[in-house]
Each structure stands twice: as C-alpha cells, then as structure tokens.
C-alpha atoms as a PDB file:
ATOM      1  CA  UNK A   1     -15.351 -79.383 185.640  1.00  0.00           C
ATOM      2  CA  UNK A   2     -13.036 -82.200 186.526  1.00  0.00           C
ATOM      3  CA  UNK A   3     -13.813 -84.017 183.410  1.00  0.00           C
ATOM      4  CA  UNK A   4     -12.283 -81.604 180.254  1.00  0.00           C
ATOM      5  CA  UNK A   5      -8.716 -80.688 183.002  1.00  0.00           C
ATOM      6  CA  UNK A   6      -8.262 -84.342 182.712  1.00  0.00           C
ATOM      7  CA  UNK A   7      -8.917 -84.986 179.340  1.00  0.00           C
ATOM      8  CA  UNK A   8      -6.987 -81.833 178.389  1.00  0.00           C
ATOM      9  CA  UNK A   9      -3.907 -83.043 180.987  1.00  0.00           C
ATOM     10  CA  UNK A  10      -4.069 -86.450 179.157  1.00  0.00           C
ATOM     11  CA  UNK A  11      -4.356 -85.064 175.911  1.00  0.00           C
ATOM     12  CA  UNK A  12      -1.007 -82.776 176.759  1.00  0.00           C
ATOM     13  CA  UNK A  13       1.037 -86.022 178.014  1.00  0.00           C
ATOM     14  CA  UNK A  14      -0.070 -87.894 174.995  1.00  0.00           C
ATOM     15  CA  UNK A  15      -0.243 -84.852 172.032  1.00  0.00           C
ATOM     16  CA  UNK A  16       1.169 -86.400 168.671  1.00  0.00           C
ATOM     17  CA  UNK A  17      -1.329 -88.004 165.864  1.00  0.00           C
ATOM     18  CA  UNK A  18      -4.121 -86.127 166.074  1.00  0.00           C
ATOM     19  CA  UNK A  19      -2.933 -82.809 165.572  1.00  0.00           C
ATOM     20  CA  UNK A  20      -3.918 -81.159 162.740  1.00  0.00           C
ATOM     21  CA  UNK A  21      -6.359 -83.310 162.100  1.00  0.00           C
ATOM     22  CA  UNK A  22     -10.129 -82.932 161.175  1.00  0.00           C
ATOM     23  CA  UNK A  23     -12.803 -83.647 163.907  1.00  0.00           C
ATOM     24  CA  UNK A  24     -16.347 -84.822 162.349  1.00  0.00           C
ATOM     25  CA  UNK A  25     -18.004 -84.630 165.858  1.00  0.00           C
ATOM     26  CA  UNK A  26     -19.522 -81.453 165.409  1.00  0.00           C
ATOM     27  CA  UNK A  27     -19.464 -80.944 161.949  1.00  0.00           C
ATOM     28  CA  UNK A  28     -23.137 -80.390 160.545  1.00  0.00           C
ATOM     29  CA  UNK A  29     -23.853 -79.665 164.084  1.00  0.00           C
ATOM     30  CA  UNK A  30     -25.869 -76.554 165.315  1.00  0.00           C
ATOM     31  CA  UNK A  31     -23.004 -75.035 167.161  1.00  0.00           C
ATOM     32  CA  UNK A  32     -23.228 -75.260 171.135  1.00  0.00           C
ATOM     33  CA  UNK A  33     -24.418 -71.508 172.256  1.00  0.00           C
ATOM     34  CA  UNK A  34     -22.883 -69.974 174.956  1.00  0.00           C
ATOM     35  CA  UNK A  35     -22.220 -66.823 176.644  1.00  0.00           C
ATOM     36  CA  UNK A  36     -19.022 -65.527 178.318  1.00  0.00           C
ATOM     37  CA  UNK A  37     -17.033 -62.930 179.944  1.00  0.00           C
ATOM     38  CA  UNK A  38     -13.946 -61.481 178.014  1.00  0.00           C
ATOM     39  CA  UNK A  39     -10.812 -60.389 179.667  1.00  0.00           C
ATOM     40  CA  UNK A  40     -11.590 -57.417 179.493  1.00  0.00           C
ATOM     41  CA  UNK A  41     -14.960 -57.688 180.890  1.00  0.00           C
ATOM     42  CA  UNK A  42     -17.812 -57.628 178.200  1.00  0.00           C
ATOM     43  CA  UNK A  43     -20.240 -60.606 177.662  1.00  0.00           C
ATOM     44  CA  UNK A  44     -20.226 -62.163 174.230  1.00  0.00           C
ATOM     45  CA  UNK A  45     -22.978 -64.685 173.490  1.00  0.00           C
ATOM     46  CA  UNK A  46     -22.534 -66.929 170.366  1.00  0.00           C
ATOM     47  CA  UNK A  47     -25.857 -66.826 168.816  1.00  0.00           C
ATOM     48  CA  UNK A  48     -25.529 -62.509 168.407  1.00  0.00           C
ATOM     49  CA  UNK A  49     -22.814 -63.463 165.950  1.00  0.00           C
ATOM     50  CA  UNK A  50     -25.320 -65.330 163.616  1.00  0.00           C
ATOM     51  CA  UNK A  51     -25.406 -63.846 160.051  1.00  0.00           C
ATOM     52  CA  UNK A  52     -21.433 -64.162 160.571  1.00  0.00           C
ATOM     53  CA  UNK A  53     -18.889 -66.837 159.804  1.00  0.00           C
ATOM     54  CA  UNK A  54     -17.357 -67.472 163.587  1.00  0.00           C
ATOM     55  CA  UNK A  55     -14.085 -68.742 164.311  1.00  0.00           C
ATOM     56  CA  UNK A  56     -13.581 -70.036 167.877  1.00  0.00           C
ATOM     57  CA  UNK A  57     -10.201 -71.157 169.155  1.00  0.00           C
ATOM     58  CA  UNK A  58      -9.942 -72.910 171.955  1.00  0.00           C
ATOM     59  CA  UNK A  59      -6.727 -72.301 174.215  1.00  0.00           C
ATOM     60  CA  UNK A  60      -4.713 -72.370 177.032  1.00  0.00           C
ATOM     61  CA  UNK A  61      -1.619 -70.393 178.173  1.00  0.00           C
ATOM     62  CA  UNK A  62       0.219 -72.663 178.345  1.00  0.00           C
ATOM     63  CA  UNK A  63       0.165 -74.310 175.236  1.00  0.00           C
ATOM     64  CA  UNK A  64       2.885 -73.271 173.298  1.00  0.00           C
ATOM     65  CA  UNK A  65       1.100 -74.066 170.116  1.00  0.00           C
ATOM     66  CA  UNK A  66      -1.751 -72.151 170.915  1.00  0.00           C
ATOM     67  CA  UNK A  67      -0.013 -69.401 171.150  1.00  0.00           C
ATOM     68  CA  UNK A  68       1.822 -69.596 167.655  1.00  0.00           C
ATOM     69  CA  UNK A  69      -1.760 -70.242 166.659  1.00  0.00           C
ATOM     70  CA  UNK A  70      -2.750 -67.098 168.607  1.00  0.00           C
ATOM     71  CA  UNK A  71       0.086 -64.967 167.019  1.00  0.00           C
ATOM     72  CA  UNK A  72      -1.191 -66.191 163.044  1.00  0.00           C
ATOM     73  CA  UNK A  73      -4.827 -65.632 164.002  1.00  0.00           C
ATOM     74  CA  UNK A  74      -4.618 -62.491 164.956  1.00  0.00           C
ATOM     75  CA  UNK A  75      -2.499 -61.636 162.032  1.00  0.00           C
ATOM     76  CA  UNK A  76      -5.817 -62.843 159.830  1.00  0.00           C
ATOM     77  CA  UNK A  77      -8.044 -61.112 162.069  1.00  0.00           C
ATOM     78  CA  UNK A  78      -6.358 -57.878 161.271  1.00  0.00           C
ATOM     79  CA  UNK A  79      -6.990 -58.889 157.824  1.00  0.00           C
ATOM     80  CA  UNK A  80     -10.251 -59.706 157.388  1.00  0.00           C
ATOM     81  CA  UNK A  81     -12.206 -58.545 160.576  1.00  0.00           C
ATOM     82  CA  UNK A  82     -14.309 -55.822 158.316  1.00  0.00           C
ATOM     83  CA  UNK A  83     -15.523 -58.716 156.226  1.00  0.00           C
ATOM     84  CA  UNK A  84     -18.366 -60.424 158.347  1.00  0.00           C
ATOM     85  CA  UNK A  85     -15.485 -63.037 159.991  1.00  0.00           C
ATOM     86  CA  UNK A  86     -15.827 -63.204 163.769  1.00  0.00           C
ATOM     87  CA  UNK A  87     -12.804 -64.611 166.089  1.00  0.00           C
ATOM     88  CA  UNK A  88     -13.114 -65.394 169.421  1.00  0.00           C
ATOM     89  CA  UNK A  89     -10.000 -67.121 170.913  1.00  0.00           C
ATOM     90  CA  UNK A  90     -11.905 -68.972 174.074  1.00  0.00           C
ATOM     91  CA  UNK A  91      -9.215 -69.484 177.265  1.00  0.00           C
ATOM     92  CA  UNK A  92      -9.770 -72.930 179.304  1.00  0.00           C
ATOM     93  CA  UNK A  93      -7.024 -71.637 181.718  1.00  0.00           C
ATOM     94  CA  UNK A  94      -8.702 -71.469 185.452  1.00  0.00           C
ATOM     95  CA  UNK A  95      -7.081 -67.889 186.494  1.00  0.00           C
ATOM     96  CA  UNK A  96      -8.504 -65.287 184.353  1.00  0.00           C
ATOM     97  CA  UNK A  97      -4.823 -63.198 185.148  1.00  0.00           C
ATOM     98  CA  UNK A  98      -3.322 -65.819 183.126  1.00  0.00           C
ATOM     99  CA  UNK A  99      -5.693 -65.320 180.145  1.00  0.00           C
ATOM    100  CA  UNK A 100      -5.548 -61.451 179.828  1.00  0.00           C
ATOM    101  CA  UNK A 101      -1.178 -61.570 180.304  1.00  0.00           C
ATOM    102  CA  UNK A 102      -0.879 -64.175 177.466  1.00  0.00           C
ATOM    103  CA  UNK A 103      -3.497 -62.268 175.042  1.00  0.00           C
ATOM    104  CA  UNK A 104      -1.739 -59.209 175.358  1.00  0.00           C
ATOM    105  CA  UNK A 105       1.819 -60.798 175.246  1.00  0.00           C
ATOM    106  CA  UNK A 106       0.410 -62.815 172.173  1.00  0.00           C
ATOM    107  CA  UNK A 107      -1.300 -59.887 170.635  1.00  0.00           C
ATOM    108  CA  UNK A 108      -4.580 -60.995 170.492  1.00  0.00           C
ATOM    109  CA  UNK A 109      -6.790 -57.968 168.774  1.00  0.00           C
ATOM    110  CA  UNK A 110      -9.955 -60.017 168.663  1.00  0.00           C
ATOM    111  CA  UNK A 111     -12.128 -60.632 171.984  1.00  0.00           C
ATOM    112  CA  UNK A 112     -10.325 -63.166 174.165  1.00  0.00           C
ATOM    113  CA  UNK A 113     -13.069 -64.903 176.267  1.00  0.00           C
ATOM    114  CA  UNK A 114     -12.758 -66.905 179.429  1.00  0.00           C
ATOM    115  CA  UNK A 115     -13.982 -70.372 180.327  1.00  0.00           C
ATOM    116  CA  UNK A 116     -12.704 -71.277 183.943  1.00  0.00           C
ATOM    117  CA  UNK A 117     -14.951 -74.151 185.145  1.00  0.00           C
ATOM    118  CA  UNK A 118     -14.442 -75.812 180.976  1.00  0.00           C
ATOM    119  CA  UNK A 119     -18.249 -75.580 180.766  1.00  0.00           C
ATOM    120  CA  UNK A 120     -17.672 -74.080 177.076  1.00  0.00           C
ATOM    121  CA  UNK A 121     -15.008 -76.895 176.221  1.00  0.00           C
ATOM    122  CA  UNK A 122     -17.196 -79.452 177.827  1.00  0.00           C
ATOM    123  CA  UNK A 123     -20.406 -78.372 175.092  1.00  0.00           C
ATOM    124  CA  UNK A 124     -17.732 -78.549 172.500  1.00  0.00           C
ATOM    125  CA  UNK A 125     -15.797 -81.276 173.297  1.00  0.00           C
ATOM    126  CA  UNK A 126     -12.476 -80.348 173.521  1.00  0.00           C
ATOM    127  CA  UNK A 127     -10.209 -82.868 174.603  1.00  0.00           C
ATOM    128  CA  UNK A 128      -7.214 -81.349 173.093  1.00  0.00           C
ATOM    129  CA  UNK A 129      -5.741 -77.797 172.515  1.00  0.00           C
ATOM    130  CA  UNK A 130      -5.520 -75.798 170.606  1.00  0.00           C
ATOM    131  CA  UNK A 131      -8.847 -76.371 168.953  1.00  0.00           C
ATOM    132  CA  UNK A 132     -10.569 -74.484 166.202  1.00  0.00           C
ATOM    133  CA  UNK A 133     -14.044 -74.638 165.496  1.00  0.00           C
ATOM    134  CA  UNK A 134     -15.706 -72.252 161.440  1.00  0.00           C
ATOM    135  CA  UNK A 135     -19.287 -71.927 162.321  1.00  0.00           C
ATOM    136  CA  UNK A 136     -21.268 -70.764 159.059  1.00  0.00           C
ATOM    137  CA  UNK A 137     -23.502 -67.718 158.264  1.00  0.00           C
ATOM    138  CA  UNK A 138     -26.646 -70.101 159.784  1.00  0.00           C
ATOM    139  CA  UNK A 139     -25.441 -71.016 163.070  1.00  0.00           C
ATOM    140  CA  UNK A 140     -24.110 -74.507 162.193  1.00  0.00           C
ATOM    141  CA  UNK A 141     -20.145 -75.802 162.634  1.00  0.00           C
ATOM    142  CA  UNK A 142     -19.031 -76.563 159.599  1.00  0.00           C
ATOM    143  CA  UNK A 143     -15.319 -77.231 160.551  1.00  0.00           C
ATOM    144  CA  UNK A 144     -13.128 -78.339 163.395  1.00  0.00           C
ATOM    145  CA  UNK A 145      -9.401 -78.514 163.375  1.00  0.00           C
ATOM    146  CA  UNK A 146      -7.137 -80.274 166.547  1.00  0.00           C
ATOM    147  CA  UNK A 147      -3.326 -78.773 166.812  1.00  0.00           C
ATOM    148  CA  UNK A 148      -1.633 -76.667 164.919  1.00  0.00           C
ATOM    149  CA  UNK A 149       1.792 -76.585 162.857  1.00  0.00           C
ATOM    150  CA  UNK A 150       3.340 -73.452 161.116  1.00  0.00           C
ATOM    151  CA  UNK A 151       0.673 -72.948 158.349  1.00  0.00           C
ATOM    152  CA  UNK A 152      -2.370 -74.530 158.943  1.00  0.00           C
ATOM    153  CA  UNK A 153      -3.734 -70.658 159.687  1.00  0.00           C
ATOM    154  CA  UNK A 154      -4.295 -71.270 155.596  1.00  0.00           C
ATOM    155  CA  UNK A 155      -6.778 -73.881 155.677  1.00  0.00           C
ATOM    156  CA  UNK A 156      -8.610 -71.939 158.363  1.00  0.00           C
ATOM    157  CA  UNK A 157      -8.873 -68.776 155.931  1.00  0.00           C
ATOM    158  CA  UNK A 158      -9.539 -70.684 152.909  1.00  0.00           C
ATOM    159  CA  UNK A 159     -12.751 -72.309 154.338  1.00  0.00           C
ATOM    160  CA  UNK A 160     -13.277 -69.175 156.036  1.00  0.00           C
ATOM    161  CA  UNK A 161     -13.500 -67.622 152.577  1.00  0.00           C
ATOM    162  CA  UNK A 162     -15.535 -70.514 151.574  1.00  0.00           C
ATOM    163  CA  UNK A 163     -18.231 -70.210 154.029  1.00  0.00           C
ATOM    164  CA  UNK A 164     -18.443 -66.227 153.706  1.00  0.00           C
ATOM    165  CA  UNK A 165     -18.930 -66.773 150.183  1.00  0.00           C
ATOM    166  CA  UNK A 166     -22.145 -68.959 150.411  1.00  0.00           C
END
C-alpha cells in the first residue's frame, strides 16, 4: 500500500516530461484482472468485459488533470458507449466520499470504481496520474498513455476505433 502513495506523491512533486507520453510496460501484456467496488456499490471484474475494447483511467481527486481528463472521457463515453467500448475511470484516492463527490461533480456517466489500498495501481503500475490503459477485444493492453493535455482524448478514441475494428 505504501509503495504506489509514494510513487504517486513523488510523481505529483516531480510531474513534467512524461506526460503524455506512451508507456511500453504493459503493452502486449495480458491485462492485470481485477475486481472492484464502484461508488455506487456494484462489483465490476475486468475479465467480464472481455469481447470488449476497455478503457481504464486511473485517477485521483485531486488531480486537476484527471479531472479535465474525466470531463472529455465522459463526453466520449456518451458517444460511443453502445458500440462495444467499456470505460472504467479507477479512483486511487483512500476515502471512497472523495471518489463518488468528484465523479458526480466531474460528470462521470461510466462506472467509477474504487481502489483504496492501490492494489489495482500496484498490478498496473501506476506511478503517475492520470493514467490510461485500451485493452483489446482478447484481453491484452494494447495501449497506455501518462498525463493528459487538452486533446489527447483524440488519440484515445482513434485507437479505440482501431482496436474495435479488428
């Protein structure tokens, strides 16, 4: 648990070249199942979504990017949720009030899950948020994306569009 709040604090004091960058940690990668509670109480598991292009965005409330991120997301979500896209947007704050008060200020239609003790981050790796991981039709991340500038939502839906094409 210690380990990703330090890496995450660190990551916060030192944001700057990384963002927006592409991570090739994963990529190729069966995704990382897991299974967690949303704010608003269901259990999602990962590996139910299979047959489905997934996009998982890592976040915390107090990011201020993440949020804009949030806000554009959700925006696509709207758009394309009938066309076998998934979104979860995956919460690494600690206090699960905290989570469900910035979804709904954000507008967050898609399920907003939360991972308290970073057990979720930890399998993926995040050291830095926001963080967005396209997992393809198969199970396997094909994508990961640190940061976010006004924009980059684009790239997401493009390989989106890629992926749910194959």
């Amino acid at each position: 648990m210690k380990g990703i709040w330090q890496r995450l604090l660190v990551a916060a004091l030192a944001a700057g070249g990384l963002f927006g960058a592409l991570r090739a940690e994963l990529a190729g990668e069966l995704a990382p199942d897991f299974a967690l509670r949303s704010v608003g109480g269901q259990n999602y598991r990962l590996s139910e979504y299979r047959g489905q292009v997934v996009l998982l965005s890592f976040w915390a409330s107090w990011c201020g990017e993440c949020r804009s991120q949030l806000e554009e997301l959700a925006g696509l979500y709207d758009r394309y949720a009938g066309s076998g896209l998934e979104m979860f947007a995956i919460s690494l704050d600690r206090e699960l009030d905290e989570v469900g008060d910035a979804a709904r200020a954000i507008g967050v239609g898609f399920p907003t899950l939360h991972d308290p003790a970073g057990e979720v981050g930890e399998q993926y790796a995040v050291d830095r948020v926001p963080y967005v991981v396209l997992i393809d039709q198969d199970g396997v991340v094909r994508d990961e994306f640190v940061g976010y500038r006004t924009g980059e939502e684009d790239r997401y839906l493009e390989r989106a569009r890629a992926l749910l094409a194959d």
